[in-house]
N, C-alpha and C. Protein backbone atom coordinates (compact mmCIF):
# COMPACT_ATOMS: atom_id res chain seq x y z
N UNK A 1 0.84 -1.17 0.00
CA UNK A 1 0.00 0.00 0.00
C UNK A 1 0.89 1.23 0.00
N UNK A 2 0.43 2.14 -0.85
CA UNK A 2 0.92 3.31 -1.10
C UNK A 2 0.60 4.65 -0.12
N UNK A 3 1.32 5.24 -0.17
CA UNK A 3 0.58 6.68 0.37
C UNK A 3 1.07 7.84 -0.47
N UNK A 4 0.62 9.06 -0.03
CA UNK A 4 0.05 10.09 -1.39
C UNK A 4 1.26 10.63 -1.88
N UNK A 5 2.39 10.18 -1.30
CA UNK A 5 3.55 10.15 -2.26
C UNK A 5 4.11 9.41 -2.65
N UNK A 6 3.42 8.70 -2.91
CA UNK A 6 3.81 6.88 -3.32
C UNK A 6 5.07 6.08 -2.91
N UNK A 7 5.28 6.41 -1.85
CA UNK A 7 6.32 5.79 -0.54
C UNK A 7 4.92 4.61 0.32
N UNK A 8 5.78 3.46 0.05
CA UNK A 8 5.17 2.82 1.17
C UNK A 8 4.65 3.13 2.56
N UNK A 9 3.74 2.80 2.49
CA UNK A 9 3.40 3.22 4.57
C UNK A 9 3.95 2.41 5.62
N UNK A 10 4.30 1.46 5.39
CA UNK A 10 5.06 0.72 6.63
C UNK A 10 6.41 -0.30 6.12
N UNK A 11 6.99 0.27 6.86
CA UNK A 11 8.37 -1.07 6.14
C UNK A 11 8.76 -2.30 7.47
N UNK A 12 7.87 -1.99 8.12
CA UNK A 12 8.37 -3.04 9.17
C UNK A 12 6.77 -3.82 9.74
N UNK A 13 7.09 -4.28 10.57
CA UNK A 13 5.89 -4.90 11.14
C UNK A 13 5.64 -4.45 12.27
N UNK A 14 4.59 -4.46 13.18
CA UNK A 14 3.55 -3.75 14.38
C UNK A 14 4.54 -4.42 15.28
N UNK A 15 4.47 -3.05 16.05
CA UNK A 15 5.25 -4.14 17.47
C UNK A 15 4.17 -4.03 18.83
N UNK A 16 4.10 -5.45 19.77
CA UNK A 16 2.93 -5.40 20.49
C UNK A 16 3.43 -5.87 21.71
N UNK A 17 3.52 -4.96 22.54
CA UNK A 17 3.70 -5.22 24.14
C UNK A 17 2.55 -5.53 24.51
N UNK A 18 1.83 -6.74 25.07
CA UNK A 18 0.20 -6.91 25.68
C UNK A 18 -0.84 -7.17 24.70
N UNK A 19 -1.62 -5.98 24.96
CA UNK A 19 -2.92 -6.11 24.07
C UNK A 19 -2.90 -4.57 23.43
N UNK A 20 -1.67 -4.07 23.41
CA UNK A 20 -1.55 -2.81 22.43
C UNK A 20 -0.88 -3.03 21.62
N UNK A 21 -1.47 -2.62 20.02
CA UNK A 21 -0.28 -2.54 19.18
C UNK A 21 0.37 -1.13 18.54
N UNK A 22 1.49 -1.26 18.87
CA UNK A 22 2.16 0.46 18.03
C UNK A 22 2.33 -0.20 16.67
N UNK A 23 1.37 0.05 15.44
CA UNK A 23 1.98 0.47 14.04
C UNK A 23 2.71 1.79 13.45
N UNK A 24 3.84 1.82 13.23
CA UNK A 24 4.31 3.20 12.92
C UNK A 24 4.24 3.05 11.09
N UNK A 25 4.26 4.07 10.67
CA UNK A 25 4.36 4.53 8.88
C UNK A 25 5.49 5.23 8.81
N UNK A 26 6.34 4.91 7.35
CA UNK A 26 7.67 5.65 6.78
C UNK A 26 7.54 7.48 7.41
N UNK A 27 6.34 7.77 7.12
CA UNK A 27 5.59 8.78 7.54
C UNK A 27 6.66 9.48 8.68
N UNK A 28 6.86 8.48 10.04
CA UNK A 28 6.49 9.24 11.33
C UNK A 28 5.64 9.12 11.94
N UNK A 29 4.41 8.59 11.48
CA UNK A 29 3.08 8.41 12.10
C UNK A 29 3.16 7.08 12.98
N UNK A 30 2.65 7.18 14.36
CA UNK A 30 2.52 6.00 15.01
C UNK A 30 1.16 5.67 15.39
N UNK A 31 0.58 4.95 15.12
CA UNK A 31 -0.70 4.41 15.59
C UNK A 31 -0.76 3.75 16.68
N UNK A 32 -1.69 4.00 17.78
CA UNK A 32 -1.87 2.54 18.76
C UNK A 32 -3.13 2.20 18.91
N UNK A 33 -3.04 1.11 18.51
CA UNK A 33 -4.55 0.62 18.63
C UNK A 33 -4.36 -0.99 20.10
N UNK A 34 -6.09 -0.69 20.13
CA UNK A 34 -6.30 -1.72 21.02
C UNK A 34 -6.65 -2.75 20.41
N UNK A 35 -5.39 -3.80 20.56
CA UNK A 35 -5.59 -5.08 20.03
C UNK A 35 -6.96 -6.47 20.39
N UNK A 36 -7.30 -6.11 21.58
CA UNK A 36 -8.49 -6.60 22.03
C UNK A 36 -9.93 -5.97 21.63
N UNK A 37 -9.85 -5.15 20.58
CA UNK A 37 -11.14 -4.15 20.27
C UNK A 37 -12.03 -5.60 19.91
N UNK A 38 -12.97 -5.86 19.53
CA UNK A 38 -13.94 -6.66 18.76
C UNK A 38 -13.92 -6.12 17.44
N UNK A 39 -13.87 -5.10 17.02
CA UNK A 39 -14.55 -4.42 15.66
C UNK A 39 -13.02 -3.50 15.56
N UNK A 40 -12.06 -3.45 14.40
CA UNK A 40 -11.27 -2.45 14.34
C UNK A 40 -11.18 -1.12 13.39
N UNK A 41 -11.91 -0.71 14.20
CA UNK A 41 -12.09 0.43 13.78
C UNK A 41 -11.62 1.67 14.15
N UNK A 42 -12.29 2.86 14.10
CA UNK A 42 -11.46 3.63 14.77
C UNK A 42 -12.10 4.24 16.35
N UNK A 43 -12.82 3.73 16.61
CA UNK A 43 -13.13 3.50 18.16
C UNK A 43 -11.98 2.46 18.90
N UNK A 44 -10.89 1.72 17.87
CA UNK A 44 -10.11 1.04 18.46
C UNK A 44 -8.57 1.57 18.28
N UNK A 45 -8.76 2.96 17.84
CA UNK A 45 -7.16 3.43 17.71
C UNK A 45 -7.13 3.92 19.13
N UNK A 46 -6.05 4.01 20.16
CA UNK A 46 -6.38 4.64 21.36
C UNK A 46 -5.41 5.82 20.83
N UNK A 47 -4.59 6.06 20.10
CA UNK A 47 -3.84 7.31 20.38
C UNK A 47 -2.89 7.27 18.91
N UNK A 48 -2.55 8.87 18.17
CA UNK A 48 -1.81 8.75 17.39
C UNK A 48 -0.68 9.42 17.44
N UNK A 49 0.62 8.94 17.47
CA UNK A 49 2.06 10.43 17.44
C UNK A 49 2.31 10.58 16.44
N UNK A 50 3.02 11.50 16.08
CA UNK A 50 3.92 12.14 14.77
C UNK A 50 5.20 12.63 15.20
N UNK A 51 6.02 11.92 14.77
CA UNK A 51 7.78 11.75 14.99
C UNK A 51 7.92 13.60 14.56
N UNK A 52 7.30 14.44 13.92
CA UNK A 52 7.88 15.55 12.74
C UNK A 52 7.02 15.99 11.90
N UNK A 53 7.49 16.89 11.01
CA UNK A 53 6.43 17.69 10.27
C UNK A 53 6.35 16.41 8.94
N UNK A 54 5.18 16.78 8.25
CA UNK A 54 4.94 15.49 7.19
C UNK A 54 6.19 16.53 6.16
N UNK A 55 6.69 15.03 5.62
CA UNK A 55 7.63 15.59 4.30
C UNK A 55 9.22 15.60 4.88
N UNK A 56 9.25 15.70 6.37
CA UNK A 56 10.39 16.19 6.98
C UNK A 56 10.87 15.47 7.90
N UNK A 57 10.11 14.06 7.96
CA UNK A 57 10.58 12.98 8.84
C UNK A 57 9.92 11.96 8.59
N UNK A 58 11.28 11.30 8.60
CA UNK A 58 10.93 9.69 7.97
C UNK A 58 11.92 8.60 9.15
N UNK A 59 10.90 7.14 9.14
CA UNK A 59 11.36 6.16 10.07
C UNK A 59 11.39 5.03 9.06
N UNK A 60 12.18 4.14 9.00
CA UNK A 60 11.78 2.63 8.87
C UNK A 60 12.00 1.74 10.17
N UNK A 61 11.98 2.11 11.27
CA UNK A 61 11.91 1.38 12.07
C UNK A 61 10.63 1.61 13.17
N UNK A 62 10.63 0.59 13.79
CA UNK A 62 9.19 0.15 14.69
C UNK A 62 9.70 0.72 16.02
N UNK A 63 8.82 0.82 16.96
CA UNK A 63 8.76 1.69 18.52
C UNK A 63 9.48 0.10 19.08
N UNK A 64 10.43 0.38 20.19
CA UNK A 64 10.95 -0.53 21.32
C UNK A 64 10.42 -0.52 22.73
N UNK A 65 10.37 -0.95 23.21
CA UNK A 65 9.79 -1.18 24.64
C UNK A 65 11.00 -1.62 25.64
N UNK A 66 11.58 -1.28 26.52
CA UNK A 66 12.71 -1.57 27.31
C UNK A 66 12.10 -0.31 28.84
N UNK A 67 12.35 -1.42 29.63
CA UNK A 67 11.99 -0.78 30.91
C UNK A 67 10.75 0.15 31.54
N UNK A 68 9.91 -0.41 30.65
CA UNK A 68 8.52 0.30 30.85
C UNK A 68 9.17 2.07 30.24
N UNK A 69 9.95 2.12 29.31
CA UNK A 69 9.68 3.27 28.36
C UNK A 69 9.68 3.16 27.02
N UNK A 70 9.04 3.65 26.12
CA UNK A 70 8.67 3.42 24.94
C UNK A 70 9.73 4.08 23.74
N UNK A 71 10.51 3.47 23.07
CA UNK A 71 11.21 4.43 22.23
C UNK A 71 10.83 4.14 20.70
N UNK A 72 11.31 5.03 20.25
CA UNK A 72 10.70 5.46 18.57
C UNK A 72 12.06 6.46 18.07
N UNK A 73 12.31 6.33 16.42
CA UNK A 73 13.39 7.30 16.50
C UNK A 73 12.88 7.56 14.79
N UNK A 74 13.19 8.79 14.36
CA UNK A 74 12.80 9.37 12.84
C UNK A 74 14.30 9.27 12.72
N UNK A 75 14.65 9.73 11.17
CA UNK A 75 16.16 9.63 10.96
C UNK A 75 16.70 10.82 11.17
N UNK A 76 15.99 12.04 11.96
CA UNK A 76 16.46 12.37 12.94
C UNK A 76 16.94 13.03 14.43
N UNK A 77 15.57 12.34 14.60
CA UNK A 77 15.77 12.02 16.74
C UNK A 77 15.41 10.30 17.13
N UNK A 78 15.74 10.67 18.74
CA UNK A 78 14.88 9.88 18.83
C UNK A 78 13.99 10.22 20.07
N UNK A 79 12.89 9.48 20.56
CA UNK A 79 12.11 10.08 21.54
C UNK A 79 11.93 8.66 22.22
N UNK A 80 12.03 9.16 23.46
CA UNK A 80 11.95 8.36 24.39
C UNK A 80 10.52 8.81 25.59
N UNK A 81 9.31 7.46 25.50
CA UNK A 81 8.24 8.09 26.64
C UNK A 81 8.06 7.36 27.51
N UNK A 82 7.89 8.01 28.98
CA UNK A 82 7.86 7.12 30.14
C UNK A 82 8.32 7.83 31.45
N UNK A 83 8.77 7.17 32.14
CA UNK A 83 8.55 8.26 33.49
C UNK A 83 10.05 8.04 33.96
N UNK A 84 10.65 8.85 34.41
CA UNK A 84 11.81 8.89 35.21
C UNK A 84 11.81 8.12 36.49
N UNK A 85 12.81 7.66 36.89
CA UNK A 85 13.05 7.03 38.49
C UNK A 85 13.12 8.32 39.06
């Protein structure tokens, strides 16, 4: 699947800690949806980020999970979410 600049939308696969899944797009765009929804729709996305401005940040890689914080990186930052000790 394409998107409106005919760059693929995902080059990797969903990564799923539990019953959430983070899909991210070449985009920057991260999706999380609730993997336990019944119906997936969009009553089942719980939340969306954006790595950057569209056009101006691009990922091929998927969000990590290490120590109850969530990381994600565009080519170029990276962001790290979660709570400090």
């Amino acid at each position: 699947m394409l998107n409106a600049l005919n760059q693929p939308l995902s080059a990797r696969l969903p990564s799923s800690p539990c019953v959430i899944v983070y899909f991210g797009t070449t985009l920057g765009i991260t999706y999380v949806i609730d993997a336990t929804a019944s119906v997936l729709d969009e009553h089942a996305i719980l939340g969306i980020g954006d790595l950057g401005p569209l056009g101006q940040t691009w990922s091929l890689a998927g969000p990590s999970l290490a120590d109850g914080v969530l990381y994600h990186h565009s080519s170029k930052a990276v962001v790290a979410i979660g709570s400090q000790p």
